[in-house]
Protein backbone atom coordinates (compact mmCIF):
# COMPACT_ATOMS: atom_id res chain seq x y z
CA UNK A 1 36.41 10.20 -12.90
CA UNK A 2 34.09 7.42 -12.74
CA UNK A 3 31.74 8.11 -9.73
CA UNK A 4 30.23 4.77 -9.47
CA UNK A 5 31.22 2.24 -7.00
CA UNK A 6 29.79 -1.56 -6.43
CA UNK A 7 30.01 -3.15 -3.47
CA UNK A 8 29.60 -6.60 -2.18
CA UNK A 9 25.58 -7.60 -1.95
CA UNK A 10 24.34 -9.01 1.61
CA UNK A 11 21.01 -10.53 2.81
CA UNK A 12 19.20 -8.21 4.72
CA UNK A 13 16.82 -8.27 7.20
CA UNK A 14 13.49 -6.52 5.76
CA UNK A 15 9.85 -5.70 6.33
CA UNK A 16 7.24 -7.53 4.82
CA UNK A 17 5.85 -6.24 1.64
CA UNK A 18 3.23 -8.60 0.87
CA UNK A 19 -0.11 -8.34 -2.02
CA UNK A 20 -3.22 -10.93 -1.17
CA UNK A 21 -5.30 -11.38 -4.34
CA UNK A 22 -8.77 -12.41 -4.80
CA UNK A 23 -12.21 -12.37 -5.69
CA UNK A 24 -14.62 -10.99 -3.29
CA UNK A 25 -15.48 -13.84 -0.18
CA UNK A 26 -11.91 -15.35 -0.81
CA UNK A 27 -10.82 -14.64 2.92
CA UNK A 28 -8.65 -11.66 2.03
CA UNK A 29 -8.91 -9.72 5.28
CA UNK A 30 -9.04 -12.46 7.36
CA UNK A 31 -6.05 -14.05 5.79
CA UNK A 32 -4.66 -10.48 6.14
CA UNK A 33 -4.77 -10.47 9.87
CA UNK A 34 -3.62 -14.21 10.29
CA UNK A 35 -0.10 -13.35 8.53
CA UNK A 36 -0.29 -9.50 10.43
CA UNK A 37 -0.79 -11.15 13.76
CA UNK A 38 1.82 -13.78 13.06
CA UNK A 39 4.40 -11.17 12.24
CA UNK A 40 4.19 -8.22 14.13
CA UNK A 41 2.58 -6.89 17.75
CA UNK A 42 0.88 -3.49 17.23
CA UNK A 43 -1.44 -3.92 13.63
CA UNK A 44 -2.94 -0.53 12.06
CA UNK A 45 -5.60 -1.52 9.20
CA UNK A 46 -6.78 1.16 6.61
CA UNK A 47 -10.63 -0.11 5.99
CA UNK A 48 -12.15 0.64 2.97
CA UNK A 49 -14.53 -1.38 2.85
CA UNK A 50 -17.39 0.33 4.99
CA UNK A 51 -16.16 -0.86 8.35
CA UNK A 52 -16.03 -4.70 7.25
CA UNK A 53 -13.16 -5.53 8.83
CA UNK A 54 -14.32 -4.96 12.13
CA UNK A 55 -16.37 -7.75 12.30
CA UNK A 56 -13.01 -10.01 13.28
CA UNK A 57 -12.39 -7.64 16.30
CA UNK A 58 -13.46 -10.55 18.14
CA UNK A 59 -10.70 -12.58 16.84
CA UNK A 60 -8.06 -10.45 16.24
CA UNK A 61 -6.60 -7.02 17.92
CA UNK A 62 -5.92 -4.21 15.69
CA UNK A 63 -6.48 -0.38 15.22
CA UNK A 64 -8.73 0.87 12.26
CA UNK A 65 -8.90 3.77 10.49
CA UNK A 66 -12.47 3.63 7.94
CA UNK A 67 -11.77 5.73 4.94
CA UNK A 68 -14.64 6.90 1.94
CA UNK A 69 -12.37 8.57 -0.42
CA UNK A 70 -9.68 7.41 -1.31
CA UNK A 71 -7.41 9.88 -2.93
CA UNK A 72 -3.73 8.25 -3.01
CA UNK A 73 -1.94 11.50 -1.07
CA UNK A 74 -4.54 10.10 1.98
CA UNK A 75 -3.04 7.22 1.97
CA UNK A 76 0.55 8.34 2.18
CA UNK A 77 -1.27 10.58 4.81
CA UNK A 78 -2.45 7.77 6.83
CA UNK A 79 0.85 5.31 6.54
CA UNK A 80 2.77 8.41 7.88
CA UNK A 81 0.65 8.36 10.17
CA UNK A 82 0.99 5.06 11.12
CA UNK A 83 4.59 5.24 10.75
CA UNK A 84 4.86 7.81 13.78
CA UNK A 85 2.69 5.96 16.07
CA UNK A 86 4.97 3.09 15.70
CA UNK A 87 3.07 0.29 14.08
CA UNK A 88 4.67 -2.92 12.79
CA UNK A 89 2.21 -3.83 10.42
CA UNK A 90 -0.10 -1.78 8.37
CA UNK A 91 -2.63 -3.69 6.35
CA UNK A 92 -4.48 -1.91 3.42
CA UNK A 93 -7.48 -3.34 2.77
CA UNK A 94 -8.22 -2.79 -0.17
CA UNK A 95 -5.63 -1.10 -2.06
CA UNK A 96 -7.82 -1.30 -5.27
CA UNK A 97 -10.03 1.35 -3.52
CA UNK A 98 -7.17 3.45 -4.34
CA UNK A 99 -7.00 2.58 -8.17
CA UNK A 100 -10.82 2.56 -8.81
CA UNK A 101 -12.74 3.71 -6.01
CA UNK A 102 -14.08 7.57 -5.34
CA UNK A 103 -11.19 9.44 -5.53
CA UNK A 104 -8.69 6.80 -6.92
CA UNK A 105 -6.52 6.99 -9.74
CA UNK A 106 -9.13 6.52 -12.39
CA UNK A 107 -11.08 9.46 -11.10
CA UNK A 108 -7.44 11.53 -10.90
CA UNK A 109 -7.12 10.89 -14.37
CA UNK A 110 -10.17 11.82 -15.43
CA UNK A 111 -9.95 14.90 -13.48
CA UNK A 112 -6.58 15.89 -14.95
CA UNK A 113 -7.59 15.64 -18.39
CA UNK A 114 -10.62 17.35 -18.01
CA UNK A 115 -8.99 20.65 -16.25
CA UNK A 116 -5.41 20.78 -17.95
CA UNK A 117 -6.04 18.66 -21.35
CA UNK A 118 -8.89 19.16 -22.71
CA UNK A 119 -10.02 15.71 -22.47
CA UNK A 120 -6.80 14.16 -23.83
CA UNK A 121 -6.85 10.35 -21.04
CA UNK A 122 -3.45 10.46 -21.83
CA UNK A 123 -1.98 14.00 -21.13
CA UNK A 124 -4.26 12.96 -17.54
CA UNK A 125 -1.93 10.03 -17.04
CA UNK A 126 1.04 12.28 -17.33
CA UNK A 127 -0.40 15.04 -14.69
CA UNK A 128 -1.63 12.54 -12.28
CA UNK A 129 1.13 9.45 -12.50
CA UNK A 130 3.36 11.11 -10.12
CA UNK A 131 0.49 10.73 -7.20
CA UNK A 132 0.50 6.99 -7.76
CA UNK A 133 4.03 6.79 -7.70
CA UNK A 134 4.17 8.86 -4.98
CA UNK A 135 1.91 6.13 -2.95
CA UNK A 136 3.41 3.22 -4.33
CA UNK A 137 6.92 4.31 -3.01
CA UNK A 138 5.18 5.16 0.54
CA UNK A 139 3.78 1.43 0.27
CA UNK A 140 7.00 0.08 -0.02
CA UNK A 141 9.33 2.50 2.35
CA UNK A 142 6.59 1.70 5.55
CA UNK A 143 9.20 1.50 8.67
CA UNK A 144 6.85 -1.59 9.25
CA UNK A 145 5.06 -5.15 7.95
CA UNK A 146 2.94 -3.95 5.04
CA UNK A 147 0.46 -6.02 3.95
CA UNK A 148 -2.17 -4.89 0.78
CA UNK A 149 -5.43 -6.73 0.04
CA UNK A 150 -6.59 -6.47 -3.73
CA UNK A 151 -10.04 -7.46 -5.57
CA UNK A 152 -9.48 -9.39 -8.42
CA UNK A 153 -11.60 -9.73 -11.86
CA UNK A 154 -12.13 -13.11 -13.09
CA UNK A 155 -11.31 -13.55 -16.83
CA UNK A 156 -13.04 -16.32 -19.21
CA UNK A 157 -12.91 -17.50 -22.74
CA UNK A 158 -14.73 -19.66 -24.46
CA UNK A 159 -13.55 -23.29 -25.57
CA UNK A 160 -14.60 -26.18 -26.90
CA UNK A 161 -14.15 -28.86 -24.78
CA UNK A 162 -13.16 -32.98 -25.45
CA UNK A 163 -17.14 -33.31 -26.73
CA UNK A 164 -16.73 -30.35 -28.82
CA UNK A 165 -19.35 -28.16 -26.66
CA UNK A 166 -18.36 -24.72 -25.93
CA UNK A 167 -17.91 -24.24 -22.13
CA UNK A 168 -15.58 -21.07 -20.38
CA UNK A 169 -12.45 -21.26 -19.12
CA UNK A 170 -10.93 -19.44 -16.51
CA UNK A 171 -7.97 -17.93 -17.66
CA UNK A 172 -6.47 -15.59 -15.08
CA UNK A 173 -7.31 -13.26 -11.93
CA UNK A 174 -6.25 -9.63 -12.90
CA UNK A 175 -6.08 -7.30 -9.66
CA UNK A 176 -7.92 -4.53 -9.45
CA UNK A 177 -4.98 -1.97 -9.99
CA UNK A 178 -2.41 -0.83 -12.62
CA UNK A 179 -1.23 -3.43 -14.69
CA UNK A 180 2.10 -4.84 -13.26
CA UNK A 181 1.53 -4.02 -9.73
CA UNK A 182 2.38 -7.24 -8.35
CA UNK A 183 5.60 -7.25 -9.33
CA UNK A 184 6.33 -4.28 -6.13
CA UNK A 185 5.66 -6.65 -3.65
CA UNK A 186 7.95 -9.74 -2.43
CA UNK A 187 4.87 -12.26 -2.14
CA UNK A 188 1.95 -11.95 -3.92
CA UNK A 189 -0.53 -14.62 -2.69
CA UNK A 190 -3.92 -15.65 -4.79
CA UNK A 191 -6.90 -16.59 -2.56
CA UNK A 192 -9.96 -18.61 -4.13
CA UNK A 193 -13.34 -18.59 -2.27
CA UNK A 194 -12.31 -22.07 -0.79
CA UNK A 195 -9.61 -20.08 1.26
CA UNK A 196 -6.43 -21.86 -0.70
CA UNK A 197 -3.69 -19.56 -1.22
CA UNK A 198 -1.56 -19.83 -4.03
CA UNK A 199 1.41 -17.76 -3.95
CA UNK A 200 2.13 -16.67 -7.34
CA UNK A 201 5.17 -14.94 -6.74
CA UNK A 202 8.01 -14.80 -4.34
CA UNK A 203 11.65 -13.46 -3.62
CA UNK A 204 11.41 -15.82 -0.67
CA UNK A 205 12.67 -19.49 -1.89
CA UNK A 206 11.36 -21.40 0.77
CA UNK A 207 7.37 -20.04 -0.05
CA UNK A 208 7.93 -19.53 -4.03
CA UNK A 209 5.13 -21.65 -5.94
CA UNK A 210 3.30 -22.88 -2.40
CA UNK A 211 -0.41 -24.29 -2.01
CA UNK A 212 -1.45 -23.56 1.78
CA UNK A 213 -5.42 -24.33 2.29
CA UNK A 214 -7.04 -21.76 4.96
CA UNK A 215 -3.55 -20.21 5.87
CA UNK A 216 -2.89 -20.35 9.65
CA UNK A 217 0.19 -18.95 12.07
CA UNK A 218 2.36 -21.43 10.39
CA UNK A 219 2.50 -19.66 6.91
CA UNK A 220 2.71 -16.28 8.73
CA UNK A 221 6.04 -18.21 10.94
CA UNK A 222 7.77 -19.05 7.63
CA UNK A 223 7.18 -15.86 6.24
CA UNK A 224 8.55 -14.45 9.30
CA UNK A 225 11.86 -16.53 9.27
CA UNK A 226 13.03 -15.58 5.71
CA UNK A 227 12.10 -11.70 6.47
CA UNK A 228 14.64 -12.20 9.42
CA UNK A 229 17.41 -14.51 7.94
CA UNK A 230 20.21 -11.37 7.55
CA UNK A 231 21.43 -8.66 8.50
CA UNK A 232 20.00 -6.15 10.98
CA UNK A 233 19.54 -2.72 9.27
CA UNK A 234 18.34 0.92 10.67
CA UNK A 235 14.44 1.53 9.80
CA UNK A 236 12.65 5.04 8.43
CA UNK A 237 12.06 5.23 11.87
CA UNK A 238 15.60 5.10 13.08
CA UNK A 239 16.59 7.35 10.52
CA UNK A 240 14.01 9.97 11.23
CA UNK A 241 15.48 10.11 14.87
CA UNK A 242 18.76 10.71 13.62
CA UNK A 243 17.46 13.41 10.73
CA UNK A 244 15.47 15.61 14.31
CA UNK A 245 18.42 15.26 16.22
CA UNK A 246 18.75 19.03 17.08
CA UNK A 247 22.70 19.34 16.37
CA UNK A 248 23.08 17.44 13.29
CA UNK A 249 25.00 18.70 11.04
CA UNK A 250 24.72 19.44 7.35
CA UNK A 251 27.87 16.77 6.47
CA UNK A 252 26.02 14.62 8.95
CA UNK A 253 22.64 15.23 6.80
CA UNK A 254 24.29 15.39 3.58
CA UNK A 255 25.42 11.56 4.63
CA UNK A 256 22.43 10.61 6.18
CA UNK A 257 21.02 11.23 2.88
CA UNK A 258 22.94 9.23 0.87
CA UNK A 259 22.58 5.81 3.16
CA UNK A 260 18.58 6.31 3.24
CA UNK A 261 18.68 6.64 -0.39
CA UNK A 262 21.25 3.73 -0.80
CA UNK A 263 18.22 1.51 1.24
CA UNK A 264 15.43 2.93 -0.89
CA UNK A 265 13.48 4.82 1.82
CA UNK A 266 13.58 8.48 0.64
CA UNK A 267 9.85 8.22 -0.49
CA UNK A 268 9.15 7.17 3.06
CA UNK A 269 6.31 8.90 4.68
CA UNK A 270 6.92 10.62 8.12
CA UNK A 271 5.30 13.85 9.98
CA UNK A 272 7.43 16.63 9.96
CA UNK A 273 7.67 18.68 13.65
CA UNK A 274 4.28 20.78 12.68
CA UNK A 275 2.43 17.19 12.15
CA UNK A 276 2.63 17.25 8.05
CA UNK A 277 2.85 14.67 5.82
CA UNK A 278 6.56 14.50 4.06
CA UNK A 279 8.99 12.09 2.75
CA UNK A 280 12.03 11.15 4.88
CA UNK A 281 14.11 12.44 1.47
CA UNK A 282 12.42 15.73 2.12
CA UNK A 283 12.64 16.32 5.64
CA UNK A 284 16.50 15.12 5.83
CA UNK A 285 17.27 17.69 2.35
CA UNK A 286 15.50 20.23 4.71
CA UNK A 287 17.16 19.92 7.62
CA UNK A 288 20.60 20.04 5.81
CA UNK A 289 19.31 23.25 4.19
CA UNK A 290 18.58 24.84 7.69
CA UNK A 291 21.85 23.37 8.92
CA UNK A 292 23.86 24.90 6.55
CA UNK A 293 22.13 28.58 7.12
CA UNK A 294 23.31 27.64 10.66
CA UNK A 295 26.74 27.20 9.45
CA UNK A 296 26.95 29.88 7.74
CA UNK A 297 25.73 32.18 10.41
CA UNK A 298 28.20 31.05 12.43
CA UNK A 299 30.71 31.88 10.46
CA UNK A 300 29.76 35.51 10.11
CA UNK A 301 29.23 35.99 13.87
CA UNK A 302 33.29 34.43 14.17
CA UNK A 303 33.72 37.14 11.53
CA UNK A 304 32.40 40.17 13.09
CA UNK A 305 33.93 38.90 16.62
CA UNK A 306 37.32 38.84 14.96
């Protein structure tokens, strides 16, 4: 039998998952803390840019956590983290740290295929690949507002223009991460260094193909209103709670299970009762595990009473 079974779609509510682009002096933190302000209360920012970010204390309130390596299990690390001390938004700034940075995918790579490969880049992909995806899908199950700053590299060729002189042309702003990586996120926004966001992409109609110069609390408002236009649907957070409740049961688990994966937040990064990093998929498959052991002791005890 056919164990498939589709169901009407409906609009959800959801969390921001939103990618700011540009050069360096484009306004990508500040812009960052604008829409994080506009959209949530409590805002945790993962700096890893030497403490930069700091410097709009004055403006804005928000908790920091500086980082020098930037290894992508520390930043499932810190978002479960973050997740657990109930933060609405987390902004990364910058998630290209994690790509190319000490410690960042590039160096994982390169690590990998020195120790297991000889040397071979790509049998280095293939052993380090499932740390990236690992962060991406922690990125992208945050309970909260996630927000992601990214550097971007300039591109020119060389044309000749109406005179016939050859002058460059810009040609495109490639972040500084894998190639594609925009495509996770709901809005990806380009910033120039005259402030002017361009949003690129967008699953939200109302914003899709927008111009805003120096983006204020009215982009982060409209942002808002299409993130809450649907309907209202349990968080990692919510789930968690019902995955520690001490009685639960393994059919209750088993379930559980099966709507968090139906809403994509299995890879969601929580702290386990001993303070570890784990994924909500994890903890809930062990907690079914111990439940059934539970189950099953309790039907030997009936056993030996009878």
């Amino acid at each position: 039998m056919n164990s498939f079974t589709f169901t009407p779609a409906t609009k959800e509510r959801a969390k921001a998952r939103i990618a700011l682009t540009g050069p360096t002096g484009s306004g990508k933190t500040y812009t960052a803390l604008v829409l994080g302000t506009g959209i949530g209360d409590r805002i945790a920012l993962i700096d890893t840019e030497h403490g930069s970010a700091s410097k709009y204390a004055d403006e804005f309130a928000f908790d920091t956590l500086p980082l020098t390596t930037f290894e992508p299990p520390a930043l499932v690390e810190a978002l479960a983290v973050a997740a657990h001390e109930g933060y609405d938004v987390v902004i990364v700034d910058s998630l290209s740290h994690f790509w190319s940075g000490a410690g960042g995918m590039l160096e994982q790579v390169d690590n990998a295929a020195k120790r297991v490969a000889g040397g071979n880049t790509f049998a280095g992909w293939r052993e380090a690949r499932p740390l990236e995806r690992a962060m991406v899908d922690a990125l992208l199950a945050y309970p909260g507002h996630l927000i992601a700053t990214m550097r971007t590299k300039t591109e020119y060729v060389v044309e000749a223009d109406e005179r016939g002189r050859k002058v460059p042309r810009k040609v495109g702003l490639k972040p500084e991460q894998r190639e594609g990586i925009e495509y996770e996120f709901d809005i990806v926004g380009d910033l120039d260094h005259e402030n002017t966001l361009v949003i690129s992409k967008s699953r939200a109609k109302p914003l899709s193909g927008r111009v805003i110069r120096k983006p204020d609390e009215t982009f982060a408002e409209a942002v808002l209103e299409w993130l809450n236009a649907g309907k209202p649907t349990p968080s990692a957070s919510d789930y968690l709670t019902t995955a520690t409740a001490p009685h639960a049961t393994y059919e209750e688990l088993r379930g559980l299970y099966e709507e968090v994966r139906r809403h994509n937040l299995l890879a969601a990064a929580v702290l386990d009762h001993a303070g570890g990093s784990t994924t909500l998929g994890e903890l809930i498959a062990r907690r079914g595990t111990e439940a059934k052991k539970e189950t099953g002791k309790g039907t030997e005890q009936k056993g030996e009473a009878a």
